[in-house]
C-alpha atoms as a PDB file:
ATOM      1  CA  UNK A   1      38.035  15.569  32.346  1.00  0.00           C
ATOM      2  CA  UNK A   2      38.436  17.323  29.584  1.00  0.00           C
ATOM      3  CA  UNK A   3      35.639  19.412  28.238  1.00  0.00           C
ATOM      4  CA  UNK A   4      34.932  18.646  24.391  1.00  0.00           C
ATOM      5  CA  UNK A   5      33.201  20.565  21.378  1.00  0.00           C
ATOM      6  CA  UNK A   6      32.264  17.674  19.220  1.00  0.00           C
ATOM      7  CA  UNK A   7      31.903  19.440  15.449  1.00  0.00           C
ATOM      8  CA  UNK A   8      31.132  17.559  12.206  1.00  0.00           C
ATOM      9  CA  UNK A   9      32.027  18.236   8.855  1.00  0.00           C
ATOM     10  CA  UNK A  10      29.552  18.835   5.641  1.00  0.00           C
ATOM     11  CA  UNK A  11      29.691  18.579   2.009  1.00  0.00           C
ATOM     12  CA  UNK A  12      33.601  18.911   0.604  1.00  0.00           C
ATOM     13  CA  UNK A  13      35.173  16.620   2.557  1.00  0.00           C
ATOM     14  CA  UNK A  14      34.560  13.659   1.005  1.00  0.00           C
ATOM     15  CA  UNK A  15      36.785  11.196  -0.547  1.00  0.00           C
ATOM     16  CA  UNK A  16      37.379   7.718  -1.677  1.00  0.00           C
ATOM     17  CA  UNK A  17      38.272   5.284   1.096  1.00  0.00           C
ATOM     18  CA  UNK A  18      36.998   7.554   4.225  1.00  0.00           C
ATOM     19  CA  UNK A  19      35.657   5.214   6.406  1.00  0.00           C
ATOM     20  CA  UNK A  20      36.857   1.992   5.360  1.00  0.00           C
ATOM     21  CA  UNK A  21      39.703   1.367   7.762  1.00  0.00           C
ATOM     22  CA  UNK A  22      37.458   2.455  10.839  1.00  0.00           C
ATOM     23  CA  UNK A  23      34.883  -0.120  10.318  1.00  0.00           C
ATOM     24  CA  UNK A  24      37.398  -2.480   9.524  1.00  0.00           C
ATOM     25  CA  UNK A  25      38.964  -1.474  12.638  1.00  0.00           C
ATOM     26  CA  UNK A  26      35.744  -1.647  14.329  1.00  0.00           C
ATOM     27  CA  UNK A  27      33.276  -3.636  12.609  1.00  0.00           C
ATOM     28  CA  UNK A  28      30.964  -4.198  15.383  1.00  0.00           C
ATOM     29  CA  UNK A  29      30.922  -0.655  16.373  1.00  0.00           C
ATOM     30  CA  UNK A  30      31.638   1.663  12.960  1.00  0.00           C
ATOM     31  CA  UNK A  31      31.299  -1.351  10.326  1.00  0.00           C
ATOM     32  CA  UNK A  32      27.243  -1.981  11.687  1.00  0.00           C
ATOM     33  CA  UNK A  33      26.606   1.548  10.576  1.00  0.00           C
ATOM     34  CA  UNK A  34      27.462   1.163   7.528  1.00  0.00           C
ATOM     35  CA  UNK A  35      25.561  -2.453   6.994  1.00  0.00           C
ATOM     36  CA  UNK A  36      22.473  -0.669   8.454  1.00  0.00           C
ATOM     37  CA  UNK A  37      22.816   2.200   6.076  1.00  0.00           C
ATOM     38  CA  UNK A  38      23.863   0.036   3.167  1.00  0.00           C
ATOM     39  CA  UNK A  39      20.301  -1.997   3.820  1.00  0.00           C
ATOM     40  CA  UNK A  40      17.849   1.337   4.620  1.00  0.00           C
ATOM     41  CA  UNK A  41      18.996   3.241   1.462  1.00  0.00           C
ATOM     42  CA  UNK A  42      18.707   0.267  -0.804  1.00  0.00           C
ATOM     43  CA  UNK A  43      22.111   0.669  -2.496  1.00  0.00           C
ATOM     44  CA  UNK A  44      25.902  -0.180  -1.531  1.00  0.00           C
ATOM     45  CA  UNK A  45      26.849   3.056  -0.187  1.00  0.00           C
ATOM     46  CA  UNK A  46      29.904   1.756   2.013  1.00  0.00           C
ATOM     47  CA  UNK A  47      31.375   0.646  -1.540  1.00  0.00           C
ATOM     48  CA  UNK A  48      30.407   3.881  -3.077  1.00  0.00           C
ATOM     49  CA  UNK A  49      32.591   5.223  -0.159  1.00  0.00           C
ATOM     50  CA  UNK A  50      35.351   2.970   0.170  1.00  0.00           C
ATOM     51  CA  UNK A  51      35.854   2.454  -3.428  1.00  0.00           C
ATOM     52  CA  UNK A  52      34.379   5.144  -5.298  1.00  0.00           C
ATOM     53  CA  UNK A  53      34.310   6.405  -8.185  1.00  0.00           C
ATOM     54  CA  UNK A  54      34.874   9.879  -7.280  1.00  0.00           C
ATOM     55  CA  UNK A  55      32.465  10.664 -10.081  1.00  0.00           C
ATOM     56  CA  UNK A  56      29.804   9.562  -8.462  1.00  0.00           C
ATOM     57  CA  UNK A  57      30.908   9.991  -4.339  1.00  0.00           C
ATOM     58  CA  UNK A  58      30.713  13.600  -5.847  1.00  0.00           C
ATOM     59  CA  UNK A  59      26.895  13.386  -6.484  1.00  0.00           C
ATOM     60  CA  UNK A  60      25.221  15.609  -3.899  1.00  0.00           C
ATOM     61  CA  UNK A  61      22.074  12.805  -3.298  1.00  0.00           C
ATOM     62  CA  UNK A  62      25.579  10.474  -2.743  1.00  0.00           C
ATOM     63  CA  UNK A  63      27.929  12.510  -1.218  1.00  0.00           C
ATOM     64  CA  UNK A  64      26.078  13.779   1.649  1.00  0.00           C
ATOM     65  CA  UNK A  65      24.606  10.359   2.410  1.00  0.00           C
ATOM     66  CA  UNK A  66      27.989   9.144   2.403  1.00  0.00           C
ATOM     67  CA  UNK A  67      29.165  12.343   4.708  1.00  0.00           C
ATOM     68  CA  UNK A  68      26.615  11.494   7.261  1.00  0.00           C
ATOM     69  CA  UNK A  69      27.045   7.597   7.764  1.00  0.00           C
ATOM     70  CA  UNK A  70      30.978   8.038   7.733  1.00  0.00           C
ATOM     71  CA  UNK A  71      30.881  10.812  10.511  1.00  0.00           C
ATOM     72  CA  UNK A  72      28.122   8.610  12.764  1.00  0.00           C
ATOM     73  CA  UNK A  73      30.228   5.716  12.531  1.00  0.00           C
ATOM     74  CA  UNK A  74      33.293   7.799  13.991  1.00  0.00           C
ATOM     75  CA  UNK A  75      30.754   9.020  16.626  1.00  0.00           C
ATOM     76  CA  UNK A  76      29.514   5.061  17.394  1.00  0.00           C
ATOM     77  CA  UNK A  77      33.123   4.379  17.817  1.00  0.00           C
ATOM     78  CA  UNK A  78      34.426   7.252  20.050  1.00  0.00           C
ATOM     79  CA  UNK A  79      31.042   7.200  21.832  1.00  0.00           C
ATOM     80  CA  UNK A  80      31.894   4.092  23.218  1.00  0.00           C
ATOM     81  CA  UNK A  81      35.540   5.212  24.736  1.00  0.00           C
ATOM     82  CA  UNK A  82      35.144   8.617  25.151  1.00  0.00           C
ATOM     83  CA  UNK A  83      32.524  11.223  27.540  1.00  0.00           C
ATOM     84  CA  UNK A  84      30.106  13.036  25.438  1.00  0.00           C
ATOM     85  CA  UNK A  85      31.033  16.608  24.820  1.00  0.00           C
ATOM     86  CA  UNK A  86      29.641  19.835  26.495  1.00  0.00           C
ATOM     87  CA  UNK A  87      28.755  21.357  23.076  1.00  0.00           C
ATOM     88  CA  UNK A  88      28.185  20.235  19.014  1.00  0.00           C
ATOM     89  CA  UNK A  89      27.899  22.014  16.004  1.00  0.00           C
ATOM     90  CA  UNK A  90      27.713  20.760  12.458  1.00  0.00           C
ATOM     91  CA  UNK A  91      28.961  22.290   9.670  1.00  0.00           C
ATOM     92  CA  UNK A  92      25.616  22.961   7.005  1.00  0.00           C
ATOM     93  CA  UNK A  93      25.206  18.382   6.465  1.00  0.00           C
ATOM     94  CA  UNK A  94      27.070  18.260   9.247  1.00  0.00           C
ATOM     95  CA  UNK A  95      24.179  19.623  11.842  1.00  0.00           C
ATOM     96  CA  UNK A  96      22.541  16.704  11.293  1.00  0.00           C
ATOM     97  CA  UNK A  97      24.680  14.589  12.899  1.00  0.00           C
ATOM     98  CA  UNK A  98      25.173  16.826  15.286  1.00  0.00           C
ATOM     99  CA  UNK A  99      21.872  16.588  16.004  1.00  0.00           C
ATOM    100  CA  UNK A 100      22.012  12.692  16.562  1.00  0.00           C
ATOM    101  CA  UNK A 101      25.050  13.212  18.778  1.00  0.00           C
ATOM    102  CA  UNK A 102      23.219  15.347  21.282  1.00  0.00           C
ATOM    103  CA  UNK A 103      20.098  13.049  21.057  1.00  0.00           C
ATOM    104  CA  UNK A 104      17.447  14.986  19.118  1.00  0.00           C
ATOM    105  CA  UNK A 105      17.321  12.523  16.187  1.00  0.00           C
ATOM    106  CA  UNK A 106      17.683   9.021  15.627  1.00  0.00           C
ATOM    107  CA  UNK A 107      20.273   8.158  13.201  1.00  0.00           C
ATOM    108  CA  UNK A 108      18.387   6.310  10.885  1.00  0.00           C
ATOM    109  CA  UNK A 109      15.764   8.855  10.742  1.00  0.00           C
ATOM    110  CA  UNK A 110      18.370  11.277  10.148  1.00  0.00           C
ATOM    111  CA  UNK A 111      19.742   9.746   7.492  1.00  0.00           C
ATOM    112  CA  UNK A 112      16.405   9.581   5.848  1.00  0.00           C
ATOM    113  CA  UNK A 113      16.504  13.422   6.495  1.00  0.00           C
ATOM    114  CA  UNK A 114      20.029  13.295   4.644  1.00  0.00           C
ATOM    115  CA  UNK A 115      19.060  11.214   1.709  1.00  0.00           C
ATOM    116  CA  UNK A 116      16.100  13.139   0.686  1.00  0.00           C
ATOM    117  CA  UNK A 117      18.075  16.704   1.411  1.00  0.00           C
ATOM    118  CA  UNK A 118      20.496  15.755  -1.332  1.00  0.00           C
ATOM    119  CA  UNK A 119      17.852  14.871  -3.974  1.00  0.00           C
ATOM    120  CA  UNK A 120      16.048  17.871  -3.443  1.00  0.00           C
ATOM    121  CA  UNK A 121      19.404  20.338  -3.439  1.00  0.00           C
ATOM    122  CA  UNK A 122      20.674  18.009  -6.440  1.00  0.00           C
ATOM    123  CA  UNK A 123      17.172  18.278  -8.573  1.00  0.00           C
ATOM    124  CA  UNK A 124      17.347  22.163  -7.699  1.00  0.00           C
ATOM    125  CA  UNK A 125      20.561  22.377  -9.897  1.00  0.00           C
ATOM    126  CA  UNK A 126      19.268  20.314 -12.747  1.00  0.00           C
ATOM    127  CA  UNK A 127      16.395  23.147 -13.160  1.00  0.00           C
ATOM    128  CA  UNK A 128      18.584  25.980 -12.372  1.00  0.00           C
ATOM    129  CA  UNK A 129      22.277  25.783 -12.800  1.00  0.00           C
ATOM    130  CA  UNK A 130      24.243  27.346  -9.803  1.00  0.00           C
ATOM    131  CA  UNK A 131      27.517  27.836  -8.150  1.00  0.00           C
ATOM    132  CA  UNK A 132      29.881  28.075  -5.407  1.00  0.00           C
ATOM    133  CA  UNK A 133      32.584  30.115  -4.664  1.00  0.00           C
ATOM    134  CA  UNK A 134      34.967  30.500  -1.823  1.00  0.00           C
ATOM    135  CA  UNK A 135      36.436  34.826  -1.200  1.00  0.00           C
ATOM    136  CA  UNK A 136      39.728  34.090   0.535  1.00  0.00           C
ATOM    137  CA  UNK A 137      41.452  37.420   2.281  1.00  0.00           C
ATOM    138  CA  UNK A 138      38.619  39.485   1.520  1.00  0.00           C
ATOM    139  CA  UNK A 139      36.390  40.578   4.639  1.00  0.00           C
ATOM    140  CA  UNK A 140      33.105  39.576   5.085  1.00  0.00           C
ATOM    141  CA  UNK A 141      31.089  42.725   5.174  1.00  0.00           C
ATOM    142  CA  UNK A 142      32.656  43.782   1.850  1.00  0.00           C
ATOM    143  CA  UNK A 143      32.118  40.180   0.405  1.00  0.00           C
ATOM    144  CA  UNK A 144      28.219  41.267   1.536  1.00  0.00           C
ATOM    145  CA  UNK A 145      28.178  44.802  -0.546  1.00  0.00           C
ATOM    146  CA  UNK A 146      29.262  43.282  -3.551  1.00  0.00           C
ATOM    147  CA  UNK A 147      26.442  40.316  -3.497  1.00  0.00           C
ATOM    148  CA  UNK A 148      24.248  43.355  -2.373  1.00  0.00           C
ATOM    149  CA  UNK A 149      25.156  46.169  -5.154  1.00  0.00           C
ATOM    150  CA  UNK A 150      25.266  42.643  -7.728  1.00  0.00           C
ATOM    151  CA  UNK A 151      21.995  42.009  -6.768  1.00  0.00           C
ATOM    152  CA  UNK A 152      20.068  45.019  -7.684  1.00  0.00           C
ATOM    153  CA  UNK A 153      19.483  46.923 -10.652  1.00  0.00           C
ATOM    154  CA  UNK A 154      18.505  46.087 -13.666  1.00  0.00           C
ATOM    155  CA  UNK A 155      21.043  43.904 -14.715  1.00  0.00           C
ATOM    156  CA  UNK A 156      20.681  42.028 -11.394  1.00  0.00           C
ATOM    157  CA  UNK A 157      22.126  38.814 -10.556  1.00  0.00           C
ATOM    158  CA  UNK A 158      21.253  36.424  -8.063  1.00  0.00           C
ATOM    159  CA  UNK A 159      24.448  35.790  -5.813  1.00  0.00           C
ATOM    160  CA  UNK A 160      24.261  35.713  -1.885  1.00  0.00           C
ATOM    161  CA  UNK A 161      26.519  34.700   0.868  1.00  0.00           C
ATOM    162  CA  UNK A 162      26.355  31.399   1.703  1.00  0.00           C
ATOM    163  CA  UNK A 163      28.947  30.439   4.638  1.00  0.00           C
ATOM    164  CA  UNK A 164      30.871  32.681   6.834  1.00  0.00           C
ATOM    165  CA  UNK A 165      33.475  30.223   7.822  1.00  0.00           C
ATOM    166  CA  UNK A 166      36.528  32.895   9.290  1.00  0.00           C
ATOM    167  CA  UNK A 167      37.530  35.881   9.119  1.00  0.00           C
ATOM    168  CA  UNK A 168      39.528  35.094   5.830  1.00  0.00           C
ATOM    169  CA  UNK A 169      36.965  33.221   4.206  1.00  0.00           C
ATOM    170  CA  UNK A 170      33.309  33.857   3.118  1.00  0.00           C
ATOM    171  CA  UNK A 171      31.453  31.772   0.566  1.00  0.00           C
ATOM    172  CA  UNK A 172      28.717  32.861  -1.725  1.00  0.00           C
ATOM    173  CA  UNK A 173      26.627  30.966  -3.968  1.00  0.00           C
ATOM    174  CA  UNK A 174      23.905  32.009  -6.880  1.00  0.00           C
ATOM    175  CA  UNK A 175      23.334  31.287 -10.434  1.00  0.00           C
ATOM    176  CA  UNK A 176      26.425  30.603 -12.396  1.00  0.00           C
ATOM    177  CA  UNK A 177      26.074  33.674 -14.095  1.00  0.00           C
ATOM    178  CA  UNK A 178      26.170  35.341 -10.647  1.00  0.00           C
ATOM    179  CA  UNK A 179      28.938  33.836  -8.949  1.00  0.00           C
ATOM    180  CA  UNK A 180      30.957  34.925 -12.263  1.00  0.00           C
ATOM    181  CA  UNK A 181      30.286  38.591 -12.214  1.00  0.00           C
ATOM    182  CA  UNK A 182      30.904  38.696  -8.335  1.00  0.00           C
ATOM    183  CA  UNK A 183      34.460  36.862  -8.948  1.00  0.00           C
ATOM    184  CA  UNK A 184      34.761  39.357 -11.762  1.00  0.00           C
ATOM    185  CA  UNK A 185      33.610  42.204  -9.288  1.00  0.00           C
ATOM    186  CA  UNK A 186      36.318  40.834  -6.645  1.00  0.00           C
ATOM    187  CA  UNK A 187      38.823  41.053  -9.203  1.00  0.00           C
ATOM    188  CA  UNK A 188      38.555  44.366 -10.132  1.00  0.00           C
ATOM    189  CA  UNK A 189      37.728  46.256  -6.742  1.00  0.00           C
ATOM    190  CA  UNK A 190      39.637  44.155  -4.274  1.00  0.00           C
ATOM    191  CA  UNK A 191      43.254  44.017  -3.446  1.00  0.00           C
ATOM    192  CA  UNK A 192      45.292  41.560  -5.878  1.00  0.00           C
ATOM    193  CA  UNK A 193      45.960  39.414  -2.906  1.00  0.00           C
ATOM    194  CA  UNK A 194      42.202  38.384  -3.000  1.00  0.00           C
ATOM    195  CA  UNK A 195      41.566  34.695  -4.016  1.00  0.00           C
ATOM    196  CA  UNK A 196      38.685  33.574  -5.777  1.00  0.00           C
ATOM    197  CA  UNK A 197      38.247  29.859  -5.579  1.00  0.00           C
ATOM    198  CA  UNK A 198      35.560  28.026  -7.428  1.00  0.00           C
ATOM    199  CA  UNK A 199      33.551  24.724  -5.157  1.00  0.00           C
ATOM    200  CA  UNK A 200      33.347  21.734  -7.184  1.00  0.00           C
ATOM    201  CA  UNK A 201      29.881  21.206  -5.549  1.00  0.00           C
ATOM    202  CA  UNK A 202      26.629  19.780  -7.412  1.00  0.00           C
ATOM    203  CA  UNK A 203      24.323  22.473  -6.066  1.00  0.00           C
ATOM    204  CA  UNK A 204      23.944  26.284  -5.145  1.00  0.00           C
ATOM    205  CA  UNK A 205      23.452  25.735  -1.832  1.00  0.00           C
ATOM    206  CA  UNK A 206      22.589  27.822   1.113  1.00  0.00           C
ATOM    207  CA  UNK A 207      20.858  30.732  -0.911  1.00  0.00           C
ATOM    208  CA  UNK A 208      17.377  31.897  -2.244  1.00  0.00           C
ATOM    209  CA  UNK A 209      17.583  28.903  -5.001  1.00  0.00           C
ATOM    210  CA  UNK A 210      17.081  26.536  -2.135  1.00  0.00           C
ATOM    211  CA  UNK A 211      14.040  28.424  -1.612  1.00  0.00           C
ATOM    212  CA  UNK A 212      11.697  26.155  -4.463  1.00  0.00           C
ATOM    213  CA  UNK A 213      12.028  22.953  -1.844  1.00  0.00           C
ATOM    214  CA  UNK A 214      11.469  24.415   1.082  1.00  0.00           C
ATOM    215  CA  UNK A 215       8.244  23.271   1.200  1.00  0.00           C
ATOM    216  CA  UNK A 216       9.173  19.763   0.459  1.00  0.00           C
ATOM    217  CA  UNK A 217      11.470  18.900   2.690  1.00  0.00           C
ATOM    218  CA  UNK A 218       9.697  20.778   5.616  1.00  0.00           C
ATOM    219  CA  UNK A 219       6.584  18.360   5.389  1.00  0.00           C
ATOM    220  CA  UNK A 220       9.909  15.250   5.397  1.00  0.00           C
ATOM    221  CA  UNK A 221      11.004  17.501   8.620  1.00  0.00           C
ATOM    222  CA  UNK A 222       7.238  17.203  10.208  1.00  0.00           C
ATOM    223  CA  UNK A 223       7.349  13.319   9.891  1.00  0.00           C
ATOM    224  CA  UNK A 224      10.347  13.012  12.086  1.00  0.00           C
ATOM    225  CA  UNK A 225      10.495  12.568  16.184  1.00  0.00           C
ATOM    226  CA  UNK A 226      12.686  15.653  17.045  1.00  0.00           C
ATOM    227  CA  UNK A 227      13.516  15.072  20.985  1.00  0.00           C
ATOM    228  CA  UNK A 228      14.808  18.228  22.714  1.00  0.00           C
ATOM    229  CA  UNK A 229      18.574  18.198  22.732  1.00  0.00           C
ATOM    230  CA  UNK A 230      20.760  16.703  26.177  1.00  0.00           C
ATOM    231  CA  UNK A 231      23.474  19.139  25.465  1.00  0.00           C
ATOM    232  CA  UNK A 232      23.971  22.382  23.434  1.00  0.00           C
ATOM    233  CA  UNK A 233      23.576  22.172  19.630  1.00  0.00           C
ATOM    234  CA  UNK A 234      24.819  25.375  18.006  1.00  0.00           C
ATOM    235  CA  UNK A 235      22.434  26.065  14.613  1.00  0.00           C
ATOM    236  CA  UNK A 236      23.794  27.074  11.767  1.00  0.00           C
ATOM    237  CA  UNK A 237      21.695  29.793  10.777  1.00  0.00           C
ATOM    238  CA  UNK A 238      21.098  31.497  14.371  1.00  0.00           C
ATOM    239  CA  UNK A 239      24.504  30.570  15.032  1.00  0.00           C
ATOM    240  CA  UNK A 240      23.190  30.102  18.849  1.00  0.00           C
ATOM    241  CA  UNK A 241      21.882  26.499  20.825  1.00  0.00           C
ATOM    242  CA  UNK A 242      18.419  25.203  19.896  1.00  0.00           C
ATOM    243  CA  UNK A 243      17.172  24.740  23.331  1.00  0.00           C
ATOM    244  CA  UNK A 244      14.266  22.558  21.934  1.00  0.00           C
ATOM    245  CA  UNK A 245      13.259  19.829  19.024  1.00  0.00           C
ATOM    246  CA  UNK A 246      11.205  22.211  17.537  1.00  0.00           C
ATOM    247  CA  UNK A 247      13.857  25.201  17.742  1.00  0.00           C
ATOM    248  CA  UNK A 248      16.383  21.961  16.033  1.00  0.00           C
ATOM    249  CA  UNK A 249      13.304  21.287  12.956  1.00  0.00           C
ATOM    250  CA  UNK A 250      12.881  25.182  12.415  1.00  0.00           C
ATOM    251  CA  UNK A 251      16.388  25.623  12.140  1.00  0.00           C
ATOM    252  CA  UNK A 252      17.241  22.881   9.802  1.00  0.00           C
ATOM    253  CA  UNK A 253      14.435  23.970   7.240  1.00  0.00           C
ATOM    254  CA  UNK A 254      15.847  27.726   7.173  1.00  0.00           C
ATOM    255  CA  UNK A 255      19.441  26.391   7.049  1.00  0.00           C
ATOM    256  CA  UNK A 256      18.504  25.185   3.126  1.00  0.00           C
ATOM    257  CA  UNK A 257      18.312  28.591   2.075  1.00  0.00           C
ATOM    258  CA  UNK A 258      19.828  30.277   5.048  1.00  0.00           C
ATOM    259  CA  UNK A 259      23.618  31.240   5.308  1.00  0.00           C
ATOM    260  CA  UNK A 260      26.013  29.466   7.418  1.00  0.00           C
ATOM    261  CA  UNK A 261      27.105  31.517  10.204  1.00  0.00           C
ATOM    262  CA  UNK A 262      30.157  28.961  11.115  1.00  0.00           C
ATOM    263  CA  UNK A 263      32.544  31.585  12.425  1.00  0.00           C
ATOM    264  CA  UNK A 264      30.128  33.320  14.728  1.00  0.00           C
ATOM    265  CA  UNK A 265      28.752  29.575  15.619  1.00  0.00           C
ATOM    266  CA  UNK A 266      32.518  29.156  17.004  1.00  0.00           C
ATOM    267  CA  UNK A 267      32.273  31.791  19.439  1.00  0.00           C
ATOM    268  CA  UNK A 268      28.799  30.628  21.011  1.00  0.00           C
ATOM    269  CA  UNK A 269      30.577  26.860  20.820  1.00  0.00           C
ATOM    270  CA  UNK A 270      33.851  28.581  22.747  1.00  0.00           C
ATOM    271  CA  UNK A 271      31.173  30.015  25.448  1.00  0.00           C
ATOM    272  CA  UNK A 272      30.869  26.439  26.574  1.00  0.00           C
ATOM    273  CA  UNK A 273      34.714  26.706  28.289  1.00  0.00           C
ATOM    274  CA  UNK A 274      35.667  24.062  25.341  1.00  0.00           C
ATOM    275  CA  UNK A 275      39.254  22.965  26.238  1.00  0.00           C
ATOM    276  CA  UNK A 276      39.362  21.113  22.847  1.00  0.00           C
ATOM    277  CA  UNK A 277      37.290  20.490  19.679  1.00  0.00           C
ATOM    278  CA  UNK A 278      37.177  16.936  17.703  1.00  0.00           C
ATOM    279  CA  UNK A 279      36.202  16.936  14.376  1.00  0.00           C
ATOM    280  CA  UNK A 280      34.441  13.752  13.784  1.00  0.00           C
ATOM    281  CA  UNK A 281      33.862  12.325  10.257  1.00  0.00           C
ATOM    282  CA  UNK A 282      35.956  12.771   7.123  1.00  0.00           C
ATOM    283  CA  UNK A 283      38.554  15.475   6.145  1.00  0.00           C
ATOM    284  CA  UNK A 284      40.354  18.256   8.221  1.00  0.00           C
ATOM    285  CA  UNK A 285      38.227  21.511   6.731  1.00  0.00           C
ATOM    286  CA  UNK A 286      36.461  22.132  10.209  1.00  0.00           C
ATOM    287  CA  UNK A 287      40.234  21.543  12.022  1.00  0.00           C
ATOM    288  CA  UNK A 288      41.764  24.463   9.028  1.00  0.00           C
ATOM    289  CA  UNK A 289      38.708  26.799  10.314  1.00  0.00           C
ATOM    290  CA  UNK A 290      39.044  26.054  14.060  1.00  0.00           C
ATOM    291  CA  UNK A 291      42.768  26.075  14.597  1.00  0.00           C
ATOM    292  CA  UNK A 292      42.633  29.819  12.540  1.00  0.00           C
ATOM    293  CA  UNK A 293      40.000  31.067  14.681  1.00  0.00           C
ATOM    294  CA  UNK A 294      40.792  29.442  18.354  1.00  0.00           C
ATOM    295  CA  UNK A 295      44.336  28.763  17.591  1.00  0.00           C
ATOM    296  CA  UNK A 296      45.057  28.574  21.664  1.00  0.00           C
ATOM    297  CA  UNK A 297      42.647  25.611  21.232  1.00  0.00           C
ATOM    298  CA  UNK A 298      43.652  22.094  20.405  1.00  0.00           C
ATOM    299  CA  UNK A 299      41.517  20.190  17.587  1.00  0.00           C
ATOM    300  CA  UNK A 300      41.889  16.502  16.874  1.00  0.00           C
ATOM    301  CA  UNK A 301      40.509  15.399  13.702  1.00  0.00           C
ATOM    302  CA  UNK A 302      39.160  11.731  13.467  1.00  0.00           C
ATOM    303  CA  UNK A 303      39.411  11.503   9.107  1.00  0.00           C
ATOM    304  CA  UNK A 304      40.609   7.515  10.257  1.00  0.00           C
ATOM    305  CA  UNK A 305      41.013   4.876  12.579  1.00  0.00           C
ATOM    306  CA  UNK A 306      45.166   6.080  13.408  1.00  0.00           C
ATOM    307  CA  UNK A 307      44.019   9.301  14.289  1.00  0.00           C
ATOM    308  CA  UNK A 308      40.796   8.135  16.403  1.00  0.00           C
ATOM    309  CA  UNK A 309      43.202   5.686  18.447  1.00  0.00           C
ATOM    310  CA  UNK A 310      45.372   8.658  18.783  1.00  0.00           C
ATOM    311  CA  UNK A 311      42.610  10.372  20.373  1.00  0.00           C
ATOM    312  CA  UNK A 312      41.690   8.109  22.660  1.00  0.00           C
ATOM    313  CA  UNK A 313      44.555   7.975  24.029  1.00  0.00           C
ATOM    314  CA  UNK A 314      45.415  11.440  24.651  1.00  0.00           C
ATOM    315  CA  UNK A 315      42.059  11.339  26.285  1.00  0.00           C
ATOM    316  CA  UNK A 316      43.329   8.578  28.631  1.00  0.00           C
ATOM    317  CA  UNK A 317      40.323   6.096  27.675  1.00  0.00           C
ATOM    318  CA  UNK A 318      40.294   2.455  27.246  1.00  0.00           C
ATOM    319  CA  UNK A 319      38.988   1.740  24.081  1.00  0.00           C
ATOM    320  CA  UNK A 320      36.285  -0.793  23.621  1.00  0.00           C
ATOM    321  CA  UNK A 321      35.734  -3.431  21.141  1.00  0.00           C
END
């Protein structure tokens, strides 16, 4: 049997029409998740996701909603054909299903988690402005003294790093005015070769910002059953297993203003003897990251129903109905 790393993606790989053929595919499998979802949120969000607009998919209290559901209805339908994996890992949104895949959360539950994450990161930005930006080619520990030598003095700005997701790419996030004068700062110290690219996100997550709803959203946290996990669950922020429910609660209240140590979370993932990783939900950004970091590693991505039958049968499953 092979031995799987299950990993799911986060906010950015969204788009219009992810999920639709999968629960059409499967309606009593993926196609129920998205009824259920559609009835405990109170609004359509299967059409917001199979039909857009993109407008509004891109609001953050939509778009991770809609991450979620889409990536638990891929995990409902490969659940049912394929053994559970040795290890998971969930990119920033993405640990939360993660989280449901190794049993520590109930689905709904998390998705009331979800819902009420993305109101609080998307009211954060409506009081304070922020931004995203991806450093492509430029090491990680230099990406770190410029948010450090930007962040003091006194013409400080607040910009931090906000994912480590390879060795070629680190992303920080701040104030707008921030994540300018470090692009400006990358420009003008780092080789030419150094790309700046901005996120087209609706929040500045992962840094001190976050900070104002901590509170908040750790009293949601405390109102949730958190069992301990059946199988590893790599944190984001410790980028190590949470070996309990409580460890999986702590961690997900520091991950909102805590960085996201993906690329070191690889290597503890890797540590499990992982012969292959699936990315389950939407989009191929976790299968960019993981084939340039374990490139002797196959990665399957599961972004719709072609690819999950694909899967399946490289696994040498029977797939249910």
């Amino acid at each position: 049997m092979t031995r799987t790393a299950f990993v799911f993606p986060g906010q950015g790989s969204q788009r219009v029409g992810m999920g639709r053929d999968v629960a059409e595919r499967h309606p009593g499998l993926a196609g129920s998740v998205f009824r259920e979802a559609d009835e405990l949120l109170g609004f359509e969000l299967s059409q917001l996701c199979w039909e857009g607009p993109a407008d509004e998919l891109r609001r953050t209290d939509i778009t991770q909603p809609a991450i979620f559901v889409t990536s638990i209805a891929t995990l409902r339908v490969l659940s049912a054909s394929v053994p559970e994996p040795v290890v998971v890992a969930g990119h920033s949104l993405g640990e939360y299903a993660a989280l449901v895949a190794a049993g520590v959360l109930e689905w709904t539950a998390a998705l009331s988690l979800v819902h009420r994450r993305g109101e609080l990161m998307a009211g954060v930005n409506e009081t304070t402005p922020g931004a995203m930006a991806a450093i492509i080619g430029l090491a990680a520990d230099r990406v770190e003294a410029l948010c450090s030598e930007l962040s003091s003095g006194a013409a400080a700005e607040l910009v931090e790093v906000a994912n480590y997701n390879d060795d070629e790419q680190t992303v920080v996030s701040g104030t707008v005015s921030g994540v300018e004068a470090l692009t400006r700062a990358v420009r003008k110290k780092a080789d030419p070769e150094v790309k700046v690219v901005r996120l087209d996100v609706g929040a500045p997550f992962h840094c001190s910002l976050m900070r104002s709803v901590e509170d908040e959203f750790a009293r949601e946290l405390e109102a949730v059953e958190f069992a301990d996990p059946r199988m590893p669950v790599v944190a984001n922020v410790t980028a190590a297993p949470v070996r309990t429910g409580d460890e999986a609660r702590a961690a997900l209240r520091a991950q909102l203003a805590g960085s996201v140590r993906w690329r070191q979370g690889m290597r503890a993932v890797s540590d499990h003897n992982v012969q292959a990783f699936v990315e389950v939900g939407p989009g191929r950004v976790l299968s960019g990251l993981v084939r340039r970091s374990h490139p002797e590693t196959p990665c399957h991505a599961t972004s719709d129903a072609r690819r999950i039958d694909k899967l399946i049968g490289e696994l040498g499953l029977v797939l249910q109905a």
